[in-house]
N, C-alpha and C. Protein backbone atom coordinates (compact mmCIF):
# COMPACT_ATOMS: atom_id res chain seq x y z
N UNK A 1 0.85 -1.18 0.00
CA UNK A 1 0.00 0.00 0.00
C UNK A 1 0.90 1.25 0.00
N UNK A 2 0.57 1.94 -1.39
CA UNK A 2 1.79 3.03 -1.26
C UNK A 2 1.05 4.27 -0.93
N UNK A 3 -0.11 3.93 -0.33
CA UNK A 3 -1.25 5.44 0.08
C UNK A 3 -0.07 6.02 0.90
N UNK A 4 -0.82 7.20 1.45
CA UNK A 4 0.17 8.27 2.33
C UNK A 4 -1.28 8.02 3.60
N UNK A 5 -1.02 7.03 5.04
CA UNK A 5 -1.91 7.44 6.00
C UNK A 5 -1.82 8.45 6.86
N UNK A 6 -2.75 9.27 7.45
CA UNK A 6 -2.24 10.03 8.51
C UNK A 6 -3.79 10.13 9.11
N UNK A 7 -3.82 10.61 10.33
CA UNK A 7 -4.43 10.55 11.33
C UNK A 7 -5.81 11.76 11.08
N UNK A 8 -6.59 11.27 11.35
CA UNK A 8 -8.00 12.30 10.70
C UNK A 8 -8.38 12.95 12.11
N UNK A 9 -7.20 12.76 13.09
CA UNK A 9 -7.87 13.87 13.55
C UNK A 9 -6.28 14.97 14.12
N UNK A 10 -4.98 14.29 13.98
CA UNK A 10 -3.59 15.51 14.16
C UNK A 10 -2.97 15.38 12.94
N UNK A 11 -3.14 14.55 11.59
CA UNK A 11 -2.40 14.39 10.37
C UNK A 11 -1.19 13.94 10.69
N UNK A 12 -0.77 13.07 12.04
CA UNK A 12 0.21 12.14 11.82
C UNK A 12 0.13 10.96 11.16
N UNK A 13 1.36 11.38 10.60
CA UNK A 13 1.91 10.11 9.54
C UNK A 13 1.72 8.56 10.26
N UNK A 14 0.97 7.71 9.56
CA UNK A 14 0.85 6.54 10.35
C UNK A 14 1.60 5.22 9.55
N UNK A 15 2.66 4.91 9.70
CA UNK A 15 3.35 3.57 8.73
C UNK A 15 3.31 2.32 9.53
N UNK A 16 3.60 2.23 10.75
CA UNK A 16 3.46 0.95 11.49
C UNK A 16 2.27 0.94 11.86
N UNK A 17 2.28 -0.50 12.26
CA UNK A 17 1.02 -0.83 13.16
C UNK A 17 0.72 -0.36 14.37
N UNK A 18 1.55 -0.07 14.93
CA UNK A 18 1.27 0.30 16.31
C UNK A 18 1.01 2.07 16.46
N UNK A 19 1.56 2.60 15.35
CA UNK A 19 0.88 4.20 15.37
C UNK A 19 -0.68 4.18 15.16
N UNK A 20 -1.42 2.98 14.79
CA UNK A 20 -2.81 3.19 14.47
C UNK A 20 -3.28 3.55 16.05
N UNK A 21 -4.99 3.88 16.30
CA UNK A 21 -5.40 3.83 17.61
C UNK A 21 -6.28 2.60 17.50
N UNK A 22 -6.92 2.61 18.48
CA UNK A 22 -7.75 1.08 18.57
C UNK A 22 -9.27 1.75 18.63
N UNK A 23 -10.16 1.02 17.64
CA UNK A 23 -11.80 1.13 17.72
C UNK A 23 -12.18 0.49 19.54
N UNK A 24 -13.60 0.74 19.78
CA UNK A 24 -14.49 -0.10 20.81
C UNK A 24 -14.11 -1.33 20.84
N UNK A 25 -13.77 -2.20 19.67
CA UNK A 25 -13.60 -3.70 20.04
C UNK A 25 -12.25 -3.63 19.86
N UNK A 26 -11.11 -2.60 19.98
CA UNK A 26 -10.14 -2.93 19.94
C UNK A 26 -9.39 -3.28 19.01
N UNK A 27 -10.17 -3.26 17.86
CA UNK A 27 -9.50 -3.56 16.30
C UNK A 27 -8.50 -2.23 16.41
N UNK A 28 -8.30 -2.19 15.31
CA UNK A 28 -7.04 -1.00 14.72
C UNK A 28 -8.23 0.24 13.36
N UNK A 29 -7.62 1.17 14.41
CA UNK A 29 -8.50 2.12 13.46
C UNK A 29 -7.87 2.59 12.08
N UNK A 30 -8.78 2.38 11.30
CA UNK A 30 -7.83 2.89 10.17
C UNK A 30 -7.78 4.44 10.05
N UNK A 31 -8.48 5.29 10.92
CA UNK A 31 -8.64 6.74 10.83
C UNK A 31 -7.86 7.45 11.24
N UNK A 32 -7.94 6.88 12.67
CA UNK A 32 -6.79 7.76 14.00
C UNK A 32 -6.14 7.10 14.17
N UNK A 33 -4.76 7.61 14.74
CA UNK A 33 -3.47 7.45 15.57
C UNK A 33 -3.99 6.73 16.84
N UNK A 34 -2.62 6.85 17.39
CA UNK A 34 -2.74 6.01 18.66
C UNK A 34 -2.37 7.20 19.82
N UNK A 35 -2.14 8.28 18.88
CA UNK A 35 -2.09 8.80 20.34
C UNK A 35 -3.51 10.30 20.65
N UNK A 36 -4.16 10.23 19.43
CA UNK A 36 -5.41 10.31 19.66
C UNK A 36 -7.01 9.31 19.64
N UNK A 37 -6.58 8.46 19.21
CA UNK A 37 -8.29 7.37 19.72
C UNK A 37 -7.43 6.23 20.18
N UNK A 38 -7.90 5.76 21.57
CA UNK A 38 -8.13 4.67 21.98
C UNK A 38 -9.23 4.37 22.85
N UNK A 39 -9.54 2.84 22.80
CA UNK A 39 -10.26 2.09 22.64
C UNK A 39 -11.95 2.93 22.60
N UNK A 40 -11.81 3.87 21.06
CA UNK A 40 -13.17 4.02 20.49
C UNK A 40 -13.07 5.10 21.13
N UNK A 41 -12.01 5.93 21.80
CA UNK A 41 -12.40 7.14 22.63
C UNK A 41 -11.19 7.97 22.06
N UNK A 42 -12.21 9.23 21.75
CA UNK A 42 -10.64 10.68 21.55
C UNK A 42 -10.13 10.96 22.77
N UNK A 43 -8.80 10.41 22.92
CA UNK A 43 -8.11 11.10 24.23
C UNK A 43 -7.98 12.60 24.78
N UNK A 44 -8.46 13.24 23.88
CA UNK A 44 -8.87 14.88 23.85
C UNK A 44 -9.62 15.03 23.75
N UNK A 45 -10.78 14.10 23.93
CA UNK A 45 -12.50 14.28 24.12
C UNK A 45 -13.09 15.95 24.14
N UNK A 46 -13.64 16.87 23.73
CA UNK A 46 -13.95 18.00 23.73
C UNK A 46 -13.19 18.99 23.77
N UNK A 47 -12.07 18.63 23.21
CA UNK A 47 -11.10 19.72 22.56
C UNK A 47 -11.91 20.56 21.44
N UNK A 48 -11.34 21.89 21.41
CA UNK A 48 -11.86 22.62 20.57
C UNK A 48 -10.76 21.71 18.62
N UNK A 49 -11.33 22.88 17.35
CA UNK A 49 -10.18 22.94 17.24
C UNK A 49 -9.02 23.73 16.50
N UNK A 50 -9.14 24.84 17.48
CA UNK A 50 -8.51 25.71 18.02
C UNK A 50 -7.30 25.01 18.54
N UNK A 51 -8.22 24.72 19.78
CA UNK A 51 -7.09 23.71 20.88
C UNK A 51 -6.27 23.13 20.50
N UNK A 52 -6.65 21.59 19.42
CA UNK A 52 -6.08 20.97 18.87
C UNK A 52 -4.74 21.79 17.96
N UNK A 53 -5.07 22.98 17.16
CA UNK A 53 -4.12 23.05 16.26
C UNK A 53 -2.93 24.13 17.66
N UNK A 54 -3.51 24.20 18.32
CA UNK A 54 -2.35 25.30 19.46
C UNK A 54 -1.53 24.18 20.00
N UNK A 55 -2.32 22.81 20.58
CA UNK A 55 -1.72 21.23 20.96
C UNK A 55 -0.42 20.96 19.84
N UNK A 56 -0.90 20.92 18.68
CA UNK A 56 0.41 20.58 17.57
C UNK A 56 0.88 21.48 17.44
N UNK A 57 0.98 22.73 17.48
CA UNK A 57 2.04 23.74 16.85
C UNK A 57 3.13 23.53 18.52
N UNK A 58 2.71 23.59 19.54
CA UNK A 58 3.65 23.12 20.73
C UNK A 58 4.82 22.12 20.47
N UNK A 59 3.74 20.41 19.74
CA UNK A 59 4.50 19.57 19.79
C UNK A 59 5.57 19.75 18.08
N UNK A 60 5.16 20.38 17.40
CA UNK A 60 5.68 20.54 16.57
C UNK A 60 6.86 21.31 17.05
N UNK A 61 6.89 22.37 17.30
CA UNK A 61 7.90 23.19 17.98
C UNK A 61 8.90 22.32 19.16
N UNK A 62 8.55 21.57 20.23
CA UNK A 62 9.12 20.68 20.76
C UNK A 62 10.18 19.70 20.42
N UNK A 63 9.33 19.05 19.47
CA UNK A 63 9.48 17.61 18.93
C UNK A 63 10.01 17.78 17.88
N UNK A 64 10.03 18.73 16.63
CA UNK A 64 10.40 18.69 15.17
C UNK A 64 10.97 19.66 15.35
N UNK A 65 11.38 20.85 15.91
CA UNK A 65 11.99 21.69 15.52
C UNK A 65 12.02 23.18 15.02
N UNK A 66 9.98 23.09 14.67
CA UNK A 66 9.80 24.04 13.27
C UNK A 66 9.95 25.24 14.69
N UNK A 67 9.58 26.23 13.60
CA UNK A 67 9.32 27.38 14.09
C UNK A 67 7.75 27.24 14.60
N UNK A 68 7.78 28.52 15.22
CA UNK A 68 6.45 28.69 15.93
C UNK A 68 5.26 29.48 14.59
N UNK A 69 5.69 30.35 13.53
CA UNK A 69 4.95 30.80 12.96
C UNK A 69 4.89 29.29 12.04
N UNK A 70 5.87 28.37 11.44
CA UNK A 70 5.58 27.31 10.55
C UNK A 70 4.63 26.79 10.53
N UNK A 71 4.29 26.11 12.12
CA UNK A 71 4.16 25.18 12.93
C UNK A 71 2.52 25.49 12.65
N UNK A 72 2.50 27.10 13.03
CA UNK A 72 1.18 27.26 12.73
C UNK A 72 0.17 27.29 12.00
N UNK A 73 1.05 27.96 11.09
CA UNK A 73 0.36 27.82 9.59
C UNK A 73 0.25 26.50 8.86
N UNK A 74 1.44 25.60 8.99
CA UNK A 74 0.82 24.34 8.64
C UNK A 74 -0.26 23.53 9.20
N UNK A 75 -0.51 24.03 10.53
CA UNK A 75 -1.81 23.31 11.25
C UNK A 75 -2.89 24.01 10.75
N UNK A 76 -2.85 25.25 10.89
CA UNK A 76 -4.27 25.88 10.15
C UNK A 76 -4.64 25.20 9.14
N UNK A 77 -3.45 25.06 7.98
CA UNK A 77 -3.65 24.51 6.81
C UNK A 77 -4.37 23.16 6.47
N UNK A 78 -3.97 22.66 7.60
CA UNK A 78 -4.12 20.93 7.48
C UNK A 78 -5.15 20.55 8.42
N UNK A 79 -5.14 21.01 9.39
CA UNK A 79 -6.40 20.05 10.37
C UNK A 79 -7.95 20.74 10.19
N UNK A 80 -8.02 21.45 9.62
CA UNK A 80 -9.62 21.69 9.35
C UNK A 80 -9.97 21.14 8.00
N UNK A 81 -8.56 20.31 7.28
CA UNK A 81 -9.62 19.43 5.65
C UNK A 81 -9.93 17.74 7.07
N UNK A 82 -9.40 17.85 7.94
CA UNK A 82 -8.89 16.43 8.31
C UNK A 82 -10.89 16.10 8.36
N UNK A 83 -11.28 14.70 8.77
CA UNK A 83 -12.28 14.26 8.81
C UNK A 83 -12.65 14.86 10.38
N UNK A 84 -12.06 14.59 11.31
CA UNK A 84 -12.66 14.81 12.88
C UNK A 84 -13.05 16.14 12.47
N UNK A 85 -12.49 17.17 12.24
CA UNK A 85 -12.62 18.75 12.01
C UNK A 85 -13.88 19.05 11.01
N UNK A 86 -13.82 18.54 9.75
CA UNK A 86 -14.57 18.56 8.58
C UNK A 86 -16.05 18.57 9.05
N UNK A 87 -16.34 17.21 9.75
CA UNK A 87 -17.54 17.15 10.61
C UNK A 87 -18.13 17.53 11.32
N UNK A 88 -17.48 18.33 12.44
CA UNK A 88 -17.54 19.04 13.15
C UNK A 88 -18.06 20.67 13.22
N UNK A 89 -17.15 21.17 11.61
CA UNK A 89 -17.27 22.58 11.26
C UNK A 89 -17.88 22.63 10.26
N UNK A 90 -18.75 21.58 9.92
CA UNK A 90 -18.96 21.87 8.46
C UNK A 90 -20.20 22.78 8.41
């Protein structure tokens, strides 16, 4: 599978198995990450998303390096096509 996965609700890149999150029965979600849904639950349950994209521009800045204006603008860019967002704001 040469798709590109990433996470429908932070647009992390998902290639292993174990970056998936887990549905209610514990299967493997094909939507979300693992470090936003498990078992059938958003670990940020009533996050705005606002919240969410202020959450990644942090870990982005942390973790990757970017800048703080990058960081931002690529989240603006990207997490309101994602599906969790789409639904939400539509």
């Amino acid at each position: 599978m040469n798709e590109r996965i990433v996470c429908q609700s932070c647009a992390m890149p998902m290639k292993k198995e174990e970056d998936f999150g887990t549905n209610q029965d514990l299967s493997k979600s094909e939507e979300y990450c693992c470090f936003c849904l498990k078992e059938g639950k958003f670990l940020d349950e009533g996050i705005s998303m606002e919240g969410k994209i202020d959450k990644l521009v942090e870990i982005s800045v942390n973790q990757l390096g970017m800048s703080k204006e990058q960081a931002k603008d690529m989240a603006k860019k990207t997490i309101p096509k994602l599906k969790r967002w789409r639904e939400k704001y539509e």
